[in-house]
PDB file of N, CA and C in Angstrom:
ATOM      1  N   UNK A   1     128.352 111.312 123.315  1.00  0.00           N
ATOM      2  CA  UNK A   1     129.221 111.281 122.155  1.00  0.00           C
ATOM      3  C   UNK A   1     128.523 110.538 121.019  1.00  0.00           C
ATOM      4  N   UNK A   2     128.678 111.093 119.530  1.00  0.00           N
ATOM      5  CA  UNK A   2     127.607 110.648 118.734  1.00  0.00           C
ATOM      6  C   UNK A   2     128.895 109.615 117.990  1.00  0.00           C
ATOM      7  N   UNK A   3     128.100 108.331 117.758  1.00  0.00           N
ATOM      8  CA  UNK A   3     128.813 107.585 116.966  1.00  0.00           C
ATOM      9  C   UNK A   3     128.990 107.551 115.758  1.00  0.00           C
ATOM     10  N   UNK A   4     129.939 107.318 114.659  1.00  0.00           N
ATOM     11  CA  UNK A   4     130.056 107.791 113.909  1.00  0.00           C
ATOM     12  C   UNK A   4     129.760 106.714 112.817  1.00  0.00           C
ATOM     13  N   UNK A   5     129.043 107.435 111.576  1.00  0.00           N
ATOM     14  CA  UNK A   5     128.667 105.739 110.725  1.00  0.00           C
ATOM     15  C   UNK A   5     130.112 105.542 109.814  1.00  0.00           C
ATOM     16  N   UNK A   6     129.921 104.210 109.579  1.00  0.00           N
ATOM     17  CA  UNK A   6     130.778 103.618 108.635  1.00  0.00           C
ATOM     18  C   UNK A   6     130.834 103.383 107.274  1.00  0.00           C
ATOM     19  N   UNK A   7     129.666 102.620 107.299  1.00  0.00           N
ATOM     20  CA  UNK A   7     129.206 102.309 105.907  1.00  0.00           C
ATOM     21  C   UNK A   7     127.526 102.649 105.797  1.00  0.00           C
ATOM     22  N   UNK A   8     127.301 103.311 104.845  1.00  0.00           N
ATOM     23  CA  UNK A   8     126.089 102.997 103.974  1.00  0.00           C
ATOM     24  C   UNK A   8     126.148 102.750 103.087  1.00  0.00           C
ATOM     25  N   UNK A   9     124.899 101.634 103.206  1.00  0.00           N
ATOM     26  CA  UNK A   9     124.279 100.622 101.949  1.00  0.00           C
ATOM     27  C   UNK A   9     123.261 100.819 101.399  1.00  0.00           C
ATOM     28  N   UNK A  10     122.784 100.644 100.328  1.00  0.00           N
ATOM     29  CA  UNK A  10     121.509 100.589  99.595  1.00  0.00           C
ATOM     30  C   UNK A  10     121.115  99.293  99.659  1.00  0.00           C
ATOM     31  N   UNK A  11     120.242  99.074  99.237  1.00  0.00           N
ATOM     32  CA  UNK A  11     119.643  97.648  99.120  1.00  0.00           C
ATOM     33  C   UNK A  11     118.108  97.614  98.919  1.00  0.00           C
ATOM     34  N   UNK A  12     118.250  96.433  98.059  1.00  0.00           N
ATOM     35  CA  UNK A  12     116.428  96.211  97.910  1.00  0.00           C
ATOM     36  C   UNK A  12     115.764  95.869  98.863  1.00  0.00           C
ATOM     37  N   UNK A  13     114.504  96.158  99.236  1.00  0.00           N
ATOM     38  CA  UNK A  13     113.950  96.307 100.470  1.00  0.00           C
ATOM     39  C   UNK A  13     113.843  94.813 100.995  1.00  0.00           C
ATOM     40  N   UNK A  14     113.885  94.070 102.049  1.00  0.00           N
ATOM     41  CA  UNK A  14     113.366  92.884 102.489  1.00  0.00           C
ATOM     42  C   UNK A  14     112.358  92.632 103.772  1.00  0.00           C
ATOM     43  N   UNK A  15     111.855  91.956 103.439  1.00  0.00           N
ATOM     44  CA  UNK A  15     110.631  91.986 104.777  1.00  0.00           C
ATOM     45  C   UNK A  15     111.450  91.989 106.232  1.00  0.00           C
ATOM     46  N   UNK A  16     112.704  91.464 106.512  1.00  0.00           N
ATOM     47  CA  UNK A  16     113.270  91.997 107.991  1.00  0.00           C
ATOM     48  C   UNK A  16     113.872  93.660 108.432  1.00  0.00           C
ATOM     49  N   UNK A  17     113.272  93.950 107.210  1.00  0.00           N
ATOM     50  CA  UNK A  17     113.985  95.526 107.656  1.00  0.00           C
ATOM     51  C   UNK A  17     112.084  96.232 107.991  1.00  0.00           C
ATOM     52  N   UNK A  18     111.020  95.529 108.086  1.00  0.00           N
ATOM     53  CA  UNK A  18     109.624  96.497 108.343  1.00  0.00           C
ATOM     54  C   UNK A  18     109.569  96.516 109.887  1.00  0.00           C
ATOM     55  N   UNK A  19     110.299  95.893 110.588  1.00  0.00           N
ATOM     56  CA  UNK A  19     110.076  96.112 112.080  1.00  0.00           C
ATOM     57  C   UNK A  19     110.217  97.455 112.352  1.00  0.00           C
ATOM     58  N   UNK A  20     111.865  97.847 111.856  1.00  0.00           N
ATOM     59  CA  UNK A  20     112.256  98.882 111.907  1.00  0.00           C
ATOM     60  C   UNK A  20     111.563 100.357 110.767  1.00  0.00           C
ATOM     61  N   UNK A  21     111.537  99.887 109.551  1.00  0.00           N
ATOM     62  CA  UNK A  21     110.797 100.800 108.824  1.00  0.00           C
ATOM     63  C   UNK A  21     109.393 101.329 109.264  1.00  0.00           C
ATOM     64  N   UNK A  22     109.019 100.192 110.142  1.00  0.00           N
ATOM     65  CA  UNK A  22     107.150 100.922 110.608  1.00  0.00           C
ATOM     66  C   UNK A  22     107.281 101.998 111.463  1.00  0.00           C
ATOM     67  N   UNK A  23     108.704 101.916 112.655  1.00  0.00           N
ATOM     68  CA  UNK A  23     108.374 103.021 113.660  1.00  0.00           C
ATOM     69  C   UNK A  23     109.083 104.395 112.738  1.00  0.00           C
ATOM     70  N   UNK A  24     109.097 104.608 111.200  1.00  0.00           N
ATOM     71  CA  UNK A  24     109.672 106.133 111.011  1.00  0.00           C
ATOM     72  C   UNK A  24     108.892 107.044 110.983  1.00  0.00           C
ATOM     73  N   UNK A  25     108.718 108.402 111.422  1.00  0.00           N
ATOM     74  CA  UNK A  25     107.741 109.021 111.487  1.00  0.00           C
ATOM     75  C   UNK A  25     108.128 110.468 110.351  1.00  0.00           C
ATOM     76  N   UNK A  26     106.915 111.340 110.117  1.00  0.00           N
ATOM     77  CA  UNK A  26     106.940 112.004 108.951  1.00  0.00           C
ATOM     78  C   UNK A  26     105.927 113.074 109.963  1.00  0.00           C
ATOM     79  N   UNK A  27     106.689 114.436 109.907  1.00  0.00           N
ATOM     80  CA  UNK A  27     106.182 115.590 110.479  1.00  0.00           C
ATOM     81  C   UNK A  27     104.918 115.551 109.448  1.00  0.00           C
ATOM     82  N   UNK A  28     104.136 116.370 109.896  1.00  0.00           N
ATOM     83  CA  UNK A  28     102.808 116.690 109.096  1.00  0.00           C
ATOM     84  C   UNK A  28     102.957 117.396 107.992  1.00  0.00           C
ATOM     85  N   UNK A  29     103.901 118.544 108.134  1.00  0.00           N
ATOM     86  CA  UNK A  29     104.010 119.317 107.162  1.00  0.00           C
ATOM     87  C   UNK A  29     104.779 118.236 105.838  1.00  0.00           C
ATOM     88  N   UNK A  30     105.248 117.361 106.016  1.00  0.00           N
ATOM     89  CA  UNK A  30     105.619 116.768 104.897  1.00  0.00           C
ATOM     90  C   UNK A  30     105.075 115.505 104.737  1.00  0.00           C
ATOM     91  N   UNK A  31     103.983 115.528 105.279  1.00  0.00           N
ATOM     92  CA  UNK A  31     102.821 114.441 104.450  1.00  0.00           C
ATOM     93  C   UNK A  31     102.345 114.190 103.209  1.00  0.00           C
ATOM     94  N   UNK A  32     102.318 115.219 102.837  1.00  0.00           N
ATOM     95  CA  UNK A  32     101.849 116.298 101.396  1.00  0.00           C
ATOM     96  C   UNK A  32     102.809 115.645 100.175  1.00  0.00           C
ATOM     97  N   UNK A  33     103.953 115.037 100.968  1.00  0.00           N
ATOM     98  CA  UNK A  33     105.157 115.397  99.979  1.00  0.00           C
ATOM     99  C   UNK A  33     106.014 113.778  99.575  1.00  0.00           C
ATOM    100  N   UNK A  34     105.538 113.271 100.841  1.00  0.00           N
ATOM    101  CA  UNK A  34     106.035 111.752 100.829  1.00  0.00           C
ATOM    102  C   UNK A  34     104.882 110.812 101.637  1.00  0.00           C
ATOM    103  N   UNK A  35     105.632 109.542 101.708  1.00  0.00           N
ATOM    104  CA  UNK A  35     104.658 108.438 102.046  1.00  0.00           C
ATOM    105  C   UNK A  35     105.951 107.730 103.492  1.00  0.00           C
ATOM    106  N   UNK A  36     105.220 107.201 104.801  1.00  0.00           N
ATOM    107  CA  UNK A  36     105.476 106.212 105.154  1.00  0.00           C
ATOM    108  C   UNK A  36     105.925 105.160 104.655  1.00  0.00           C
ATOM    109  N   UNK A  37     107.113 104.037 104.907  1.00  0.00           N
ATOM    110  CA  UNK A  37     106.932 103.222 104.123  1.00  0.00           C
ATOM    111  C   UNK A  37     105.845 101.643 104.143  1.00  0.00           C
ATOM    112  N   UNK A  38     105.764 101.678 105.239  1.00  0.00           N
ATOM    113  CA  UNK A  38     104.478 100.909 105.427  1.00  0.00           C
ATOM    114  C   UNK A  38     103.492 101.304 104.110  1.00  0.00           C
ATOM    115  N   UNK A  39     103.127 102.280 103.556  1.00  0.00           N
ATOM    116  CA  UNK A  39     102.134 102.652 103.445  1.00  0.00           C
ATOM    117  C   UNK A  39     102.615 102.514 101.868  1.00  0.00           C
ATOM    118  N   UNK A  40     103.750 103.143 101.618  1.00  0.00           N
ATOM    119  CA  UNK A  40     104.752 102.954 100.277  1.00  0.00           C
ATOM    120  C   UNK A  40     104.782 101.294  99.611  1.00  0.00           C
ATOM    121  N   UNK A  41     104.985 100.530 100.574  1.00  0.00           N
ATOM    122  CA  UNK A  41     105.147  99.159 100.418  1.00  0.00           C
ATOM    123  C   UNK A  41     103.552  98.553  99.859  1.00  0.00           C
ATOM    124  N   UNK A  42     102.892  99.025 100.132  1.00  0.00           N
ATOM    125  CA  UNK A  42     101.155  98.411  99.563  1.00  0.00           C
ATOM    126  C   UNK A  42     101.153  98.709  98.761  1.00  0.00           C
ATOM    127  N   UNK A  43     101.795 100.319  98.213  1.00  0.00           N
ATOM    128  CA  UNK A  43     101.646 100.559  96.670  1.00  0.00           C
ATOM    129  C   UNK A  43     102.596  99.656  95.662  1.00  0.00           C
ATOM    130  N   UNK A  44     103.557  99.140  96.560  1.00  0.00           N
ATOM    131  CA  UNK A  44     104.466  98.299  95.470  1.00  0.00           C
ATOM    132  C   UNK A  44     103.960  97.007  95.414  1.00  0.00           C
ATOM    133  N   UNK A  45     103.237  96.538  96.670  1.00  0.00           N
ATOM    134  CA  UNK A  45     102.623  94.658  96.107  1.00  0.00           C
ATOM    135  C   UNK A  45     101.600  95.207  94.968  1.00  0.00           C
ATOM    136  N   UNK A  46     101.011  96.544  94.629  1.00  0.00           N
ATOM    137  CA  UNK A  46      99.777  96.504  93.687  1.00  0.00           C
ATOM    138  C   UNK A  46     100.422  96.427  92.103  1.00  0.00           C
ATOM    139  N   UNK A  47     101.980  97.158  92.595  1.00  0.00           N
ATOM    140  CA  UNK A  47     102.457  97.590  91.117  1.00  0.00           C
ATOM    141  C   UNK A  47     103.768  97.686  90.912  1.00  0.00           C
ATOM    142  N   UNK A  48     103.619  96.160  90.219  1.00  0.00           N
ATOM    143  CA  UNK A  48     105.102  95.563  89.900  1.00  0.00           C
ATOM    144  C   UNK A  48     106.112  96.359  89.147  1.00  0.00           C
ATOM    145  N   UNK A  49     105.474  97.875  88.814  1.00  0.00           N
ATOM    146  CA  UNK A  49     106.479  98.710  88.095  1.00  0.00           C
ATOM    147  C   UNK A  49     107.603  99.510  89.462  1.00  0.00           C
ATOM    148  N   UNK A  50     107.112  98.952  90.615  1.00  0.00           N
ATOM    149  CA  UNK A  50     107.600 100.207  91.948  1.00  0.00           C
ATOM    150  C   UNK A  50     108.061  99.326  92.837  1.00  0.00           C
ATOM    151  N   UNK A  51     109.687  99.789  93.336  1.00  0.00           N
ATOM    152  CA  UNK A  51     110.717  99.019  93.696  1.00  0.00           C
ATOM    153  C   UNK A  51     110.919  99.502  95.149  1.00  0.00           C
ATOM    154  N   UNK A  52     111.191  99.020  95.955  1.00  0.00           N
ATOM    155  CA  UNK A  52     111.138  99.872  97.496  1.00  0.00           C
ATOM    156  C   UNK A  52     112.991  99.490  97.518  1.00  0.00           C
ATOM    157  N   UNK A  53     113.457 100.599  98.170  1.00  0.00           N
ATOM    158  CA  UNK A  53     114.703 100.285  98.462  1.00  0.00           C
ATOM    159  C   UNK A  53     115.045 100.701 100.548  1.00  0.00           C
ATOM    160  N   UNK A  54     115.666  99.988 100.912  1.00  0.00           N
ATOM    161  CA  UNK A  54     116.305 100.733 101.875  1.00  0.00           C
ATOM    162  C   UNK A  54     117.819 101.288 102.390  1.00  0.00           C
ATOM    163  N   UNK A  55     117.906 102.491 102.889  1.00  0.00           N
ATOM    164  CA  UNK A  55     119.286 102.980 103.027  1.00  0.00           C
ATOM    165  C   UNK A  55     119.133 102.123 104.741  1.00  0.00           C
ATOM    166  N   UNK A  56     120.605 101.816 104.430  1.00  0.00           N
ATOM    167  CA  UNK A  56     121.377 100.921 106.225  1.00  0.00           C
ATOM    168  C   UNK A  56     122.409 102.352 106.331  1.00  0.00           C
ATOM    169  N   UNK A  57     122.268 102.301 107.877  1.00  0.00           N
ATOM    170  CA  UNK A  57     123.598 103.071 108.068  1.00  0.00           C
ATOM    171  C   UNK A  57     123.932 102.243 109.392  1.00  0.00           C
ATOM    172  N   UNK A  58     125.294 101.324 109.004  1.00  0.00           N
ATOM    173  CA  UNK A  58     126.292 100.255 109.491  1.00  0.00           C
ATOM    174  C   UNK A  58     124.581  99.177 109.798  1.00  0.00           C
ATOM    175  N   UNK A  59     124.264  98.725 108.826  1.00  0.00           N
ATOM    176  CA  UNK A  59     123.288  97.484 109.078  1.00  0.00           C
ATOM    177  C   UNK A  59     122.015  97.841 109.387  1.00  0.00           C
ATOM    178  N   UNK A  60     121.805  99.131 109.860  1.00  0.00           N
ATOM    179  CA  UNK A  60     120.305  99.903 110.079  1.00  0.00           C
ATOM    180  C   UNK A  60     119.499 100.157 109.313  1.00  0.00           C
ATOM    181  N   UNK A  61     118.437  99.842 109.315  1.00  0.00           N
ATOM    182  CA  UNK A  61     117.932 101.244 108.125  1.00  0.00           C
ATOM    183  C   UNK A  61     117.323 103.125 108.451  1.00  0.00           C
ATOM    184  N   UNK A  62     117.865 103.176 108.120  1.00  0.00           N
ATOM    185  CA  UNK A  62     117.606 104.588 108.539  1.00  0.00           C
ATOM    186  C   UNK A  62     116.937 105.506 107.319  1.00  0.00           C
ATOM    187  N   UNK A  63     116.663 105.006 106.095  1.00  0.00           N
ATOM    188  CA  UNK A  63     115.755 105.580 105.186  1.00  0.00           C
ATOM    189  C   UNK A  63     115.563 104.734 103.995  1.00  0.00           C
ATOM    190  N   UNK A  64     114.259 105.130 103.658  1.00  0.00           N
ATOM    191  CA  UNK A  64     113.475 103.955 102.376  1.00  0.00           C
ATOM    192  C   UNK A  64     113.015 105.085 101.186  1.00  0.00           C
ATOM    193  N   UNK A  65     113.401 104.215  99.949  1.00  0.00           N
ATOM    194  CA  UNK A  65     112.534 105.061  98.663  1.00  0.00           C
ATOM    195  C   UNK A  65     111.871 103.818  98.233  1.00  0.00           C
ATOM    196  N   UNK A  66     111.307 104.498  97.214  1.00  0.00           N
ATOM    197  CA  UNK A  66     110.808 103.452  95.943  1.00  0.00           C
ATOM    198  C   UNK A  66     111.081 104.104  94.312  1.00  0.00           C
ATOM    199  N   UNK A  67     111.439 103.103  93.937  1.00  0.00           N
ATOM    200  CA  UNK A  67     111.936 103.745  92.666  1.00  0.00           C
ATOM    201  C   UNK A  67     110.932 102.953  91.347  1.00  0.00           C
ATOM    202  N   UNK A  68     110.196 103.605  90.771  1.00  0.00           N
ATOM    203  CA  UNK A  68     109.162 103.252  89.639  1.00  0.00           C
ATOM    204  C   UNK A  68     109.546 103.518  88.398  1.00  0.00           C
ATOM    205  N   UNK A  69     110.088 102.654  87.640  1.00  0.00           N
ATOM    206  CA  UNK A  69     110.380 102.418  87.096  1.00  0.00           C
ATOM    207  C   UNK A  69     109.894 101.902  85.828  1.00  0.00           C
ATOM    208  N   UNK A  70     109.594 101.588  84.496  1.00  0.00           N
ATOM    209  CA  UNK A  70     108.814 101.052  83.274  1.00  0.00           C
ATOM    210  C   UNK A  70     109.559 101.852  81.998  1.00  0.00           C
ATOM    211  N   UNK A  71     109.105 101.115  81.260  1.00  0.00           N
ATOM    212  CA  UNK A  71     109.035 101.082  79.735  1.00  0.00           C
ATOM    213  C   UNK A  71     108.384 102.564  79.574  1.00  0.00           C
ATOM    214  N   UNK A  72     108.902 103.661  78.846  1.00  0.00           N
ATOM    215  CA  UNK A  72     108.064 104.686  78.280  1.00  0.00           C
ATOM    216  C   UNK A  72     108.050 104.635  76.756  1.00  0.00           C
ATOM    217  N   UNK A  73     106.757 105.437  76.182  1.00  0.00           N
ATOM    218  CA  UNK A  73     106.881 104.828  74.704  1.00  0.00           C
ATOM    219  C   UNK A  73     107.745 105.191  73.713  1.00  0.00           C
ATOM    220  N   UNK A  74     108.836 105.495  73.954  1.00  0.00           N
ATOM    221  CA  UNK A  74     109.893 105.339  72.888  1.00  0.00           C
ATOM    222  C   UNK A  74     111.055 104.608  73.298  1.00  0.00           C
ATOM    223  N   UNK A  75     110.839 103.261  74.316  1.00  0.00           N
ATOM    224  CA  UNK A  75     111.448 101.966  74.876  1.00  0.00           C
ATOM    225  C   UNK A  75     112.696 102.461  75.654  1.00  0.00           C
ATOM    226  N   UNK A  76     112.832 103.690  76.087  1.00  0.00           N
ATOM    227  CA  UNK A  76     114.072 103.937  76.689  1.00  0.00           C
ATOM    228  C   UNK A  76     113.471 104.029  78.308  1.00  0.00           C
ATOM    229  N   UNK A  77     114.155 103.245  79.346  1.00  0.00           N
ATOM    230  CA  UNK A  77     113.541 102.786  80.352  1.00  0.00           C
ATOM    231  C   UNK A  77     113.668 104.397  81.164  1.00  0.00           C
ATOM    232  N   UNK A  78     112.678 104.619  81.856  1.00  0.00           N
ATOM    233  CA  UNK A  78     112.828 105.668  82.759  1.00  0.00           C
ATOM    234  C   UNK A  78     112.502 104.947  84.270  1.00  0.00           C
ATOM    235  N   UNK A  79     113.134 106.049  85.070  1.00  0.00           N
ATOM    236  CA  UNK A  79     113.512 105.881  86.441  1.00  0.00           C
ATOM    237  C   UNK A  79     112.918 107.269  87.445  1.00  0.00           C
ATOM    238  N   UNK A  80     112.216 106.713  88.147  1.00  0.00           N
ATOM    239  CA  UNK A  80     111.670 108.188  89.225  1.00  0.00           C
ATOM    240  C   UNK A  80     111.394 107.426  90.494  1.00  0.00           C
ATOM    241  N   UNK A  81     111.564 108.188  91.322  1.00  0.00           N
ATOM    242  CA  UNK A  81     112.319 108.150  92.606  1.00  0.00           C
ATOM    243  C   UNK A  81     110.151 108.498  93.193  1.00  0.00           C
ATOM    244  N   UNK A  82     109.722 107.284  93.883  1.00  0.00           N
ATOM    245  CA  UNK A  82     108.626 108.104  94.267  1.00  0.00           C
ATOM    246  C   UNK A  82     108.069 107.920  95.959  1.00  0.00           C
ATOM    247  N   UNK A  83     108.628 107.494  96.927  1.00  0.00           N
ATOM    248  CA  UNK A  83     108.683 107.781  98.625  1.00  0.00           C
ATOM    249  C   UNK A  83     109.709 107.987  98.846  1.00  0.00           C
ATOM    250  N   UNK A  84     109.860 109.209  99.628  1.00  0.00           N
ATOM    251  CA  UNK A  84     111.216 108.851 100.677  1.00  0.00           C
ATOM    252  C   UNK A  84     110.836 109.067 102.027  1.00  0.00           C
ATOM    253  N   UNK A  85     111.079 108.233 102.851  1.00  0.00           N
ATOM    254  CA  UNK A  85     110.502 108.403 104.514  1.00  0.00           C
ATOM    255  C   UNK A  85     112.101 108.338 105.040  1.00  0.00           C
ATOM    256  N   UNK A  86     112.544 108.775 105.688  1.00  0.00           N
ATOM    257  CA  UNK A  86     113.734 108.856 106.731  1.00  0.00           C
ATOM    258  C   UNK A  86     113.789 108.818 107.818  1.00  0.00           C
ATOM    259  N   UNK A  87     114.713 108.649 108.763  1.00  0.00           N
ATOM    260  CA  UNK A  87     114.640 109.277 110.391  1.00  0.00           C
ATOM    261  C   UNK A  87     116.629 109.954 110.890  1.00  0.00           C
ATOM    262  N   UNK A  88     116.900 110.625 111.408  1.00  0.00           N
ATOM    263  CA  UNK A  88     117.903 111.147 111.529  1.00  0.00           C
ATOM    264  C   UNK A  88     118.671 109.930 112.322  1.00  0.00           C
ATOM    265  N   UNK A  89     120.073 109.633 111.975  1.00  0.00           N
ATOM    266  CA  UNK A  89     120.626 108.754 112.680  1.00  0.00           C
ATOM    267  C   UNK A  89     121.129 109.110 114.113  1.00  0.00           C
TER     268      UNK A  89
END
């Protein structure tokens, strides 16, 4: 019997959620297309413009983005969405 979630949360990423974020895995065919977040997370210590987030489902995480974010030159802030790694709950 599959349990059923309650709540999902967003949240900014914190170093106790990489235990769990290291084991997500990414079929091959969509390598091409996204990043691990292990691998996501190195690009954000290089570049303070790129935000890692993680989705909890009831306290879990069960999927990570990063959202990059900056100043474009006509000062109106833009927002793009650039890993998503998941795993099915």
């Amino acid at each position: 019997m599959e349990k059923e979630i309650e709540t999902i949360t967003l949240m900014a990423y914190i170093p106790e959620h990489l235990h769990l974020l290291s084991q997500f895995y990414l079929p091959n065919t969509q390598t091409p297309f996204s990043a691990l977040p292990e691998e996501s997370l190195k690009y954000c210590r290089e570049d303070c413009d790129r935000h890692p987030f993680v989705i909890l489902a009831d306290g879990i995480p069960v999927g990570f983005f990063v959202l990059h974010w900056r100043k474009t030159p006509t000062l109106s802030p833009a927002i793009k969405k650039r890993f998503y790694s998941g795993i099915p709950c």
